[in-house]
C-alpha atoms as a PDB file:
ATOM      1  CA  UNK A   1      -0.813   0.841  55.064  1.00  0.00           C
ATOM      2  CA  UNK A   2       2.913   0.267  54.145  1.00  0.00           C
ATOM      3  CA  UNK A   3       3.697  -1.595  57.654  1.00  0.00           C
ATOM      4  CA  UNK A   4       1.242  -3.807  56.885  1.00  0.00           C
ATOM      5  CA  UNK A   5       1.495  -4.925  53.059  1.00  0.00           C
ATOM      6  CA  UNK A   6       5.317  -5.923  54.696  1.00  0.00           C
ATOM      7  CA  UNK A   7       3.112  -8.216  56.817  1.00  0.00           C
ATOM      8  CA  UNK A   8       3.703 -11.920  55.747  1.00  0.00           C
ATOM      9  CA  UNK A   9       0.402 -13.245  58.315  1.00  0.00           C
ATOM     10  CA  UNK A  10      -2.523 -13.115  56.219  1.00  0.00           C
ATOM     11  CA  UNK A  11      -5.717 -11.313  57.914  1.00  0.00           C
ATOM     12  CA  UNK A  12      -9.308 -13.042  57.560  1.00  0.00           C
ATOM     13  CA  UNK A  13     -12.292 -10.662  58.676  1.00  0.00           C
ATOM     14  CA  UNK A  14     -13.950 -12.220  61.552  1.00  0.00           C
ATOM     15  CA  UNK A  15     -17.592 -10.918  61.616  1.00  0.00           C
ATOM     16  CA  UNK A  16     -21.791 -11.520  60.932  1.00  0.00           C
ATOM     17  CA  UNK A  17     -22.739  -8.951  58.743  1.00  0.00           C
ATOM     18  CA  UNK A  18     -23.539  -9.294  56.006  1.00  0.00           C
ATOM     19  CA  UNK A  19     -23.369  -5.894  54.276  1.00  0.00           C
ATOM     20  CA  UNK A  20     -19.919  -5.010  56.108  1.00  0.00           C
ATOM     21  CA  UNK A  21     -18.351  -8.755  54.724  1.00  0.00           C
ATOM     22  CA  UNK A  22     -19.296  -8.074  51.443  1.00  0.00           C
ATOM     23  CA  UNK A  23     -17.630  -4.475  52.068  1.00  0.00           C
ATOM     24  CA  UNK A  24     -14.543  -5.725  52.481  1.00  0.00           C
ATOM     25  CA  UNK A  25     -14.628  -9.109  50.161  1.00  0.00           C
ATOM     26  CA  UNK A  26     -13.548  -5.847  48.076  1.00  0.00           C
ATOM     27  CA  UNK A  27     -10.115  -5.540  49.453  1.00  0.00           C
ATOM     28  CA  UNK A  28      -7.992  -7.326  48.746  1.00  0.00           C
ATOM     29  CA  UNK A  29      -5.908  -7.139  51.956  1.00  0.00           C
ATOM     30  CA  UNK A  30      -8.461  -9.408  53.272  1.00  0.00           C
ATOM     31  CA  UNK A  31      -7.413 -12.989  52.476  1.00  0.00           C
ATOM     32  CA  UNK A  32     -10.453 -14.733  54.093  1.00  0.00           C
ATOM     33  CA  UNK A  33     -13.726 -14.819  56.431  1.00  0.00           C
ATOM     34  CA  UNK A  34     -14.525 -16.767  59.358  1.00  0.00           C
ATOM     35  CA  UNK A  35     -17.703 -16.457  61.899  1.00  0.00           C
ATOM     36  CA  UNK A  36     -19.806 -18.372  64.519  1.00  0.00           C
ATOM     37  CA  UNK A  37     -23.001 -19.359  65.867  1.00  0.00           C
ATOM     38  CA  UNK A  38     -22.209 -16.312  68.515  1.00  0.00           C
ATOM     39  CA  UNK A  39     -21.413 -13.085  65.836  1.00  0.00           C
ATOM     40  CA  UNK A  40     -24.690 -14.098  64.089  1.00  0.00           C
ATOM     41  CA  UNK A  41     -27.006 -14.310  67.208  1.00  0.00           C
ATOM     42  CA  UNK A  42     -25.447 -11.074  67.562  1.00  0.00           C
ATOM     43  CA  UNK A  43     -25.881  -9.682  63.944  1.00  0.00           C
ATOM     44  CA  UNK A  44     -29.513 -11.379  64.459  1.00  0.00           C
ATOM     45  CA  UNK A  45     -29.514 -13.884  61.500  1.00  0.00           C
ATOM     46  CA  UNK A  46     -32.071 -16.558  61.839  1.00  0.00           C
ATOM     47  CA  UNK A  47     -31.778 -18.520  58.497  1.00  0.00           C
ATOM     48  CA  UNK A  48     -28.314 -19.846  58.896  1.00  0.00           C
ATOM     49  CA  UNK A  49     -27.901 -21.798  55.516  1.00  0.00           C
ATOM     50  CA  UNK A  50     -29.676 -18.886  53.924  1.00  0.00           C
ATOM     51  CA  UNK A  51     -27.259 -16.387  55.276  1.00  0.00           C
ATOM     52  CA  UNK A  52     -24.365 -18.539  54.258  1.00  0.00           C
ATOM     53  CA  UNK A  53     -25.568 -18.756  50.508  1.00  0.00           C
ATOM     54  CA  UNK A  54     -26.304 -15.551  50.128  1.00  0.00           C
ATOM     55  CA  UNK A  55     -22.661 -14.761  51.431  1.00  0.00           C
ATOM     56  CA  UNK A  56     -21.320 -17.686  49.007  1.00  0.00           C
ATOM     57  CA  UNK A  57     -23.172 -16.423  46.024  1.00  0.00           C
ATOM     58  CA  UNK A  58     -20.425 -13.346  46.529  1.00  0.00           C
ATOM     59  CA  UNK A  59     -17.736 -14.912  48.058  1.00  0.00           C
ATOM     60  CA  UNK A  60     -17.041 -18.132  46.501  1.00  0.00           C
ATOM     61  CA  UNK A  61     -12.777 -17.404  45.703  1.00  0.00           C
ATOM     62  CA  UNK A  62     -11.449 -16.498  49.494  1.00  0.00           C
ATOM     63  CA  UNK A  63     -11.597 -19.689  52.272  1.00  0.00           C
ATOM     64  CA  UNK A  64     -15.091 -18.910  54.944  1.00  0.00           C
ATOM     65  CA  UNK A  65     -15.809 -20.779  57.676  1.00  0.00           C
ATOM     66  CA  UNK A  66     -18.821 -21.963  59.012  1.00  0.00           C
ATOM     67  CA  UNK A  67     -19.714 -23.784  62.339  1.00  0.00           C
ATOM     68  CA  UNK A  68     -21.498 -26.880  63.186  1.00  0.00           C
ATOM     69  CA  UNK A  69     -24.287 -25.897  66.006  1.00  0.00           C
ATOM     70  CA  UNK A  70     -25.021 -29.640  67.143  1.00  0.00           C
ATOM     71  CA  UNK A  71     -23.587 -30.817  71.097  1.00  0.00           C
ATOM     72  CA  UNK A  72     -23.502 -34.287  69.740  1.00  0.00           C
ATOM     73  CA  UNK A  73     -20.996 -35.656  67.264  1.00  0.00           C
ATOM     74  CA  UNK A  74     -22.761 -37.821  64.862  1.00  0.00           C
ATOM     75  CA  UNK A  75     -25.202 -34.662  64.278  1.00  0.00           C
ATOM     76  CA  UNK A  76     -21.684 -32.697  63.878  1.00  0.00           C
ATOM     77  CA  UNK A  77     -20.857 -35.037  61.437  1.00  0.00           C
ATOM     78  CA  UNK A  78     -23.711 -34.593  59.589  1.00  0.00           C
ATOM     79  CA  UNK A  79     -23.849 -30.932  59.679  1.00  0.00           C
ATOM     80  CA  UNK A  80     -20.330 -30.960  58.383  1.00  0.00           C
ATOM     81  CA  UNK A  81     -21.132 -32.577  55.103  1.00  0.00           C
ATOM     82  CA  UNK A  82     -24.154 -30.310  54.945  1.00  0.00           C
ATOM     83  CA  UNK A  83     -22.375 -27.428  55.146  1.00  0.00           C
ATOM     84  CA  UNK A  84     -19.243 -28.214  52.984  1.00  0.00           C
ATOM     85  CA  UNK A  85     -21.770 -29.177  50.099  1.00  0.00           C
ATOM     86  CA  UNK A  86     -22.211 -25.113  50.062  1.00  0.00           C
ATOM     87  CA  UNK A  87     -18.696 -24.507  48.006  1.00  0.00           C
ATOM     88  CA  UNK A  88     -15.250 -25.430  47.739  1.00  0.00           C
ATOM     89  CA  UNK A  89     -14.110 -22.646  49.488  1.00  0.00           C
ATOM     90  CA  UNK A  90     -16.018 -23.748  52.811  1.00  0.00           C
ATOM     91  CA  UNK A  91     -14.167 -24.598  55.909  1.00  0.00           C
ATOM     92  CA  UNK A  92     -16.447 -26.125  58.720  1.00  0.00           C
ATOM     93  CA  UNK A  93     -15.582 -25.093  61.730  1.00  0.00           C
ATOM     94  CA  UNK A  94     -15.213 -27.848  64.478  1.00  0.00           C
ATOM     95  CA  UNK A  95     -15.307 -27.218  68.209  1.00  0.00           C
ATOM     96  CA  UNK A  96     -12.071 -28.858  69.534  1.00  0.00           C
ATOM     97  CA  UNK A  97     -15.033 -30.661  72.358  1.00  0.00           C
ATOM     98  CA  UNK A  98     -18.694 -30.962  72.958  1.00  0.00           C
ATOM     99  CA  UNK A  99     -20.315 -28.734  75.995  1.00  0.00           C
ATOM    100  CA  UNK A 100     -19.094 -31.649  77.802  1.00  0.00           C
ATOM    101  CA  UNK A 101     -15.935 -31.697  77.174  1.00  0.00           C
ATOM    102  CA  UNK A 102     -16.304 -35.062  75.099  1.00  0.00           C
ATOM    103  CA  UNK A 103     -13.114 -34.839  72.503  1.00  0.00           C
ATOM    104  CA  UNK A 104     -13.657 -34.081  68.983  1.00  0.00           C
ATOM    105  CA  UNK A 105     -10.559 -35.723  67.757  1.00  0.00           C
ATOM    106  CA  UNK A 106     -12.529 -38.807  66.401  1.00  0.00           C
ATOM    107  CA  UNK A 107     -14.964 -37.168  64.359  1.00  0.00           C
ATOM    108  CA  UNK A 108     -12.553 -34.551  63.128  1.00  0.00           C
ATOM    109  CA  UNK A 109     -10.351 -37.553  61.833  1.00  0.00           C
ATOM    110  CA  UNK A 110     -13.680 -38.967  60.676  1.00  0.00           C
ATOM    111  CA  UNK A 111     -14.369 -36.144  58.562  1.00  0.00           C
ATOM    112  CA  UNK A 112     -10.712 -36.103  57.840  1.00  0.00           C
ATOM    113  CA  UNK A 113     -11.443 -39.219  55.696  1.00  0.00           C
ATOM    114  CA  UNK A 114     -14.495 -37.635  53.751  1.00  0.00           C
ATOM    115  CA  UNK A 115     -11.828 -35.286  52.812  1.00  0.00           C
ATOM    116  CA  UNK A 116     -13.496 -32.288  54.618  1.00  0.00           C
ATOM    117  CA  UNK A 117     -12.117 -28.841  55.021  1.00  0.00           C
ATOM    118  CA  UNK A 118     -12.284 -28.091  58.306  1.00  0.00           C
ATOM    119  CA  UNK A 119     -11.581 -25.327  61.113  1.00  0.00           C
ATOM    120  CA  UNK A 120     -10.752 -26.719  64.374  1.00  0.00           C
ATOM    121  CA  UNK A 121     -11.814 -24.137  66.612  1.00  0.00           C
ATOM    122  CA  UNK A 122     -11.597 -22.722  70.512  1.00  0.00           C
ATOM    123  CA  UNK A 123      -8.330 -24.315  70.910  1.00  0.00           C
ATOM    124  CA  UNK A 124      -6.166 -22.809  73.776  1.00  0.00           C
ATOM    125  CA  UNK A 125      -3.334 -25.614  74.709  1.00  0.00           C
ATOM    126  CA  UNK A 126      -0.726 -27.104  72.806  1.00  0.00           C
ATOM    127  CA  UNK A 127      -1.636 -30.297  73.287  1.00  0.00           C
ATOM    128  CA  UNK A 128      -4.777 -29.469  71.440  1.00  0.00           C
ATOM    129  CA  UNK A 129      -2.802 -28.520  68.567  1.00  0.00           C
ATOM    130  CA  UNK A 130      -1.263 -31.688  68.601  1.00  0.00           C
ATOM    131  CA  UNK A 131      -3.557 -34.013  69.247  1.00  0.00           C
ATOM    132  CA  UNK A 132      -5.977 -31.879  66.730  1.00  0.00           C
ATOM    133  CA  UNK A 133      -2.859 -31.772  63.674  1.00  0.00           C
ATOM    134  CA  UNK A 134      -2.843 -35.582  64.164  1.00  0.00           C
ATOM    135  CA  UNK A 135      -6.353 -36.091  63.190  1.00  0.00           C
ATOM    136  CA  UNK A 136      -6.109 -33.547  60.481  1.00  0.00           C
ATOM    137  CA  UNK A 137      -3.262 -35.193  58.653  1.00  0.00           C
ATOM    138  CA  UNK A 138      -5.435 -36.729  55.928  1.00  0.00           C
ATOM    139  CA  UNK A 139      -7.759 -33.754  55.525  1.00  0.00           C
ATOM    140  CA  UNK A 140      -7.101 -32.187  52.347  1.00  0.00           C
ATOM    141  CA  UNK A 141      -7.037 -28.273  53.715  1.00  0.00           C
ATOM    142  CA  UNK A 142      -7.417 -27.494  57.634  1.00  0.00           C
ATOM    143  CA  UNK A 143      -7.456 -24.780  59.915  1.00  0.00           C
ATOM    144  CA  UNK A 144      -6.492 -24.712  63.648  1.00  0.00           C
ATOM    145  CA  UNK A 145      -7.704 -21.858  65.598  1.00  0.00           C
ATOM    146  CA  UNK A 146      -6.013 -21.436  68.726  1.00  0.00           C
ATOM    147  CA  UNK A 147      -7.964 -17.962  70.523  1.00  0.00           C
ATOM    148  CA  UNK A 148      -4.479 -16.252  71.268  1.00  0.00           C
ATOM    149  CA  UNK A 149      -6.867 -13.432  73.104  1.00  0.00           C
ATOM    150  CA  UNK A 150      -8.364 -15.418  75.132  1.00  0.00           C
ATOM    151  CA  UNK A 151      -5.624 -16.743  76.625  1.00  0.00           C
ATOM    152  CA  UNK A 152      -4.373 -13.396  77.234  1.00  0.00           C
ATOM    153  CA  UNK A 153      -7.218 -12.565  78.907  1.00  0.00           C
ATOM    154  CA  UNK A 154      -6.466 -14.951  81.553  1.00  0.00           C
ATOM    155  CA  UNK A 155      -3.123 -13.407  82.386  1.00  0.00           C
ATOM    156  CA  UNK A 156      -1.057 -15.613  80.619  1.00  0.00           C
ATOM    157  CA  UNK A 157       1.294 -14.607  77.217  1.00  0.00           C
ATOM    158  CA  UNK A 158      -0.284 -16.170  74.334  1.00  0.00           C
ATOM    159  CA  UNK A 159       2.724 -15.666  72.322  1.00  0.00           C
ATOM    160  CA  UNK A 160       5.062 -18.701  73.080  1.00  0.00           C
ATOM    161  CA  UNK A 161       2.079 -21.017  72.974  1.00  0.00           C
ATOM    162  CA  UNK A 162       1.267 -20.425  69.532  1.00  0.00           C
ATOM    163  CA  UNK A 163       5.283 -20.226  68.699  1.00  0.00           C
ATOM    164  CA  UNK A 164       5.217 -23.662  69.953  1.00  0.00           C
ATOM    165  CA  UNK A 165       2.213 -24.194  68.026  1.00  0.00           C
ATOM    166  CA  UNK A 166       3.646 -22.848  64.862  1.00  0.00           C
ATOM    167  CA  UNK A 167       6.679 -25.251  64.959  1.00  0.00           C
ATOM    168  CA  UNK A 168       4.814 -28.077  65.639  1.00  0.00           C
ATOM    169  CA  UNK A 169       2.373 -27.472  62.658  1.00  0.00           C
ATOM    170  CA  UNK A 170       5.552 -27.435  60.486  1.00  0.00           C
ATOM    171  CA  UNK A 171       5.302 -31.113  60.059  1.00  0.00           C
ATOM    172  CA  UNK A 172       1.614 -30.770  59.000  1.00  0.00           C
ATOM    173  CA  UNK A 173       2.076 -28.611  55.294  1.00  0.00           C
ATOM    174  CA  UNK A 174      -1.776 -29.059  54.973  1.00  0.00           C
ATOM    175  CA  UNK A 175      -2.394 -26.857  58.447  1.00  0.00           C
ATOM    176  CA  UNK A 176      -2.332 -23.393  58.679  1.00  0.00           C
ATOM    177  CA  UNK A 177      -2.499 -21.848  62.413  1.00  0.00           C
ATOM    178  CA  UNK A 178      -4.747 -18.969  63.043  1.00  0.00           C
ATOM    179  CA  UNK A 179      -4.405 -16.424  65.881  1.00  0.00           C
ATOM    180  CA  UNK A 180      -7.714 -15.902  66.848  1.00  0.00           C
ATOM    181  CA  UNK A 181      -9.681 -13.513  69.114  1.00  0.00           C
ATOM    182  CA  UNK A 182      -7.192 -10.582  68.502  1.00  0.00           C
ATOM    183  CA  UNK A 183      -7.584  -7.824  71.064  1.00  0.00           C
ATOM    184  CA  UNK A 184      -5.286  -4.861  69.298  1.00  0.00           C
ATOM    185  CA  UNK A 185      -3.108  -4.541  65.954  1.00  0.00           C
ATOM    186  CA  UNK A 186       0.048  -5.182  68.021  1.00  0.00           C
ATOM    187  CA  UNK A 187      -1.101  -8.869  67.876  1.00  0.00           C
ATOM    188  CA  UNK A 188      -1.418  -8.606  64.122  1.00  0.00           C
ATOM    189  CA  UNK A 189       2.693  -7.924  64.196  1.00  0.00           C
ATOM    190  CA  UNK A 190       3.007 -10.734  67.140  1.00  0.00           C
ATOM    191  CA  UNK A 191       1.234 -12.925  65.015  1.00  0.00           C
ATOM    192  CA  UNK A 192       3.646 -12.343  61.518  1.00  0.00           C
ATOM    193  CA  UNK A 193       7.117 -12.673  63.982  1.00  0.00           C
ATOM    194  CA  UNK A 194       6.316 -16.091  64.988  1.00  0.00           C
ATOM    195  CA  UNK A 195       5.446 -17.011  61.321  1.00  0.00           C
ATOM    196  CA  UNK A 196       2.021 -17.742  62.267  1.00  0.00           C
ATOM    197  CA  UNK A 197      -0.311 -18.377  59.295  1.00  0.00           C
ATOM    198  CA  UNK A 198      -3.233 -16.036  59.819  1.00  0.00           C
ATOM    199  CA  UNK A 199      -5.117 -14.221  62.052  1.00  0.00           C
ATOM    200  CA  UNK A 200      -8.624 -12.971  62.141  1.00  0.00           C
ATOM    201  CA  UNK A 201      -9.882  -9.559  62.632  1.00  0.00           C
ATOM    202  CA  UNK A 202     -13.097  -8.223  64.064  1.00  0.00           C
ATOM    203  CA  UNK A 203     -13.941  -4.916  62.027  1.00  0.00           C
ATOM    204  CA  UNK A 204     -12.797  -2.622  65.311  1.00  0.00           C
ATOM    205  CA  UNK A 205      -9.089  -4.450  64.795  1.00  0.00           C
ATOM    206  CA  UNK A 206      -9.481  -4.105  61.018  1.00  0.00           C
ATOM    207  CA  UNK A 207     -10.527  -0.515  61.348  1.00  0.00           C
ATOM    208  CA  UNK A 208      -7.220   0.443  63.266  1.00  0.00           C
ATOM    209  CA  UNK A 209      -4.447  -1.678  60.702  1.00  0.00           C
ATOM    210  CA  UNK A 210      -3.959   1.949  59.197  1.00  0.00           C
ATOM    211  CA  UNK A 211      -2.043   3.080  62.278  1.00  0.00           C
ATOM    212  CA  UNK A 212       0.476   0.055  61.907  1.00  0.00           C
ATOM    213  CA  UNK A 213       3.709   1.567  62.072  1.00  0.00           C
ATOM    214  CA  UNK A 214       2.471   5.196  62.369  1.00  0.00           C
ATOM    215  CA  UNK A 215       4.926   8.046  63.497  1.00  0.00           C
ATOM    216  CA  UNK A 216       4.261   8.281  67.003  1.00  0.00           C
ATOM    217  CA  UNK A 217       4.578  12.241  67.322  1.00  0.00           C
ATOM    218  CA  UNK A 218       2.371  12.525  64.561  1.00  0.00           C
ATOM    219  CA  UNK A 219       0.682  10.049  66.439  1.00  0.00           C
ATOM    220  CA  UNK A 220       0.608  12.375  69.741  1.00  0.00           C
ATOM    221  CA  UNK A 221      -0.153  15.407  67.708  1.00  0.00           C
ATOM    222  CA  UNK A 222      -3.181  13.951  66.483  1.00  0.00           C
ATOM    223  CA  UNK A 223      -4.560  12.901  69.558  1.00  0.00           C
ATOM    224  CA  UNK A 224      -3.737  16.263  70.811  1.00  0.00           C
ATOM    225  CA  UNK A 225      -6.363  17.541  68.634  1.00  0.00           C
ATOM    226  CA  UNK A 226      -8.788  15.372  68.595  1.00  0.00           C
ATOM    227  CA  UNK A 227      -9.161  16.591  72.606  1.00  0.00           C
ATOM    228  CA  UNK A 228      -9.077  19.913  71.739  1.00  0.00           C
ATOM    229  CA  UNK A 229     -11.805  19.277  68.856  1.00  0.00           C
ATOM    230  CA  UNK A 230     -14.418  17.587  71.107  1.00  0.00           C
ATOM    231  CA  UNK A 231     -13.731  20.262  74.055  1.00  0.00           C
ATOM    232  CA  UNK A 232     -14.711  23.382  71.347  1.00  0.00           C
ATOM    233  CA  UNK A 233     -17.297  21.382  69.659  1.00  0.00           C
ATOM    234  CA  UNK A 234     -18.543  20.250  73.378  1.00  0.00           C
ATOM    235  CA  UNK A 235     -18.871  23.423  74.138  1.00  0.00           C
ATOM    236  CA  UNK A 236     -16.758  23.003  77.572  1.00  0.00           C
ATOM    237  CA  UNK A 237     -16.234  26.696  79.423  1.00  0.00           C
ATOM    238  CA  UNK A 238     -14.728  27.285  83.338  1.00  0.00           C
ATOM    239  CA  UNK A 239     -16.065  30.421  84.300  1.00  0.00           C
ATOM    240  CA  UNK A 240     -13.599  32.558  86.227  1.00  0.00           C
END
């Protein structure tokens, strides 16, 4: 893990379990926590405020985030303060629009004035960021999550969109970028070169940071094995 404690980005563990959060609220390497209405369908929570306080009896010294689940913006708004009520280490996670594409600017400058941590999240344009960073200028901590991944996933390079977004923050000391929706550890290095400020990690990402800057023949020779391991212990055999 030498590659990475050289890392200046700081990793946040993106994720809905429970047990597996709590896990790694025990390393230190992990600065943070974000997660969203999605990852705990997935992990099956029903009791959302119960889920969070159980997490927040634990975790109450690292930023989390937690998302409002409302399509309309005066329930958003009321969610917030609901859920930044649960500790001084919350972050509420704002979608950057509504299902209807309705802007969120307003109420994230609204909440901007109620001195609100928030997490402006499922950004993907620049012009997001701004317009987002202007709203956030009073807030007294904020996040903006652009989803880096997803934007790679539609063919474009996500990297000189969130360099742009990284100098344009510079003006905003209160706003740290993340690089969200990582697809593999080489955007964990993409993320530090551009000075980016975080960058979450599902567990799979997390679980492959010890091959950062690996020796790639030791690299090879492992993998080498590995195939010959799961051919002996497969059983494989070509008869002559």
């Amino acid at each position: 893990m030498g590659a990475f404690h050289s890392l200046k980005v700081k990793v946040f563990a993106d994720g809905a379990d429970k047990a597996s959060m709590l896990a790694l609220y025990r390393d230190p390497l992990i600065q943070g926590f974000t997660t969203n209405p999605t990852l705990m369908r997935k992990a099956g929570i029903t009791d959302y405020a119960g889920f969070a306080r159980d997490l927040l009896g634990v975790i109450a010294d690292r930023p989390i985030s937690f998302e409002v689940f409302s399509d309309e913006h005066d329930e958003m708004a009321r969610q917030a303060l609901e859920i930044a009520s649960w500790g001084t280490n919350v972050f509420v996670k704002i979608p950057v629009t509504n299902t209807r594409g309705e802007s969120s600017v307003p109420l994230i400058a609204h909440l901007a004035t109620r001195q609100i941590k928030m997490n402006v999240t499922a950004v993907m344009t620049v012009e997001q960021v701004r317009t987002v960073a202007q709203a956030l200028a009073g807030a007294p901590a904020a996040n903006i999550s652009v989803f880096a991944g997803r934007i790679a996933d539609t063919g474009r390079d996500p990297v000189p969109i969130m360099a742009e977004a990284v100098a344009l923050l510079a003006a905003y000391p209160n706003i740290e970028l993340i690089w969200a929706s990582p697809r593999e550890v080489l955007n964990v290095v993409q993320a530090d070169q551009i000075g980016c400020h975080i960058i979450t990690a599902t567990e799979d990402i997390l679980n492959k940071l010890p091959t950062l800057g690996k020796d790639l023949d030791a690299f090879s020779l492992e993998t080498v094995r590995m195939f010959h391991d799961d051919a002996v212990k497969a059983g494989f055999e070509l008869t002559r």
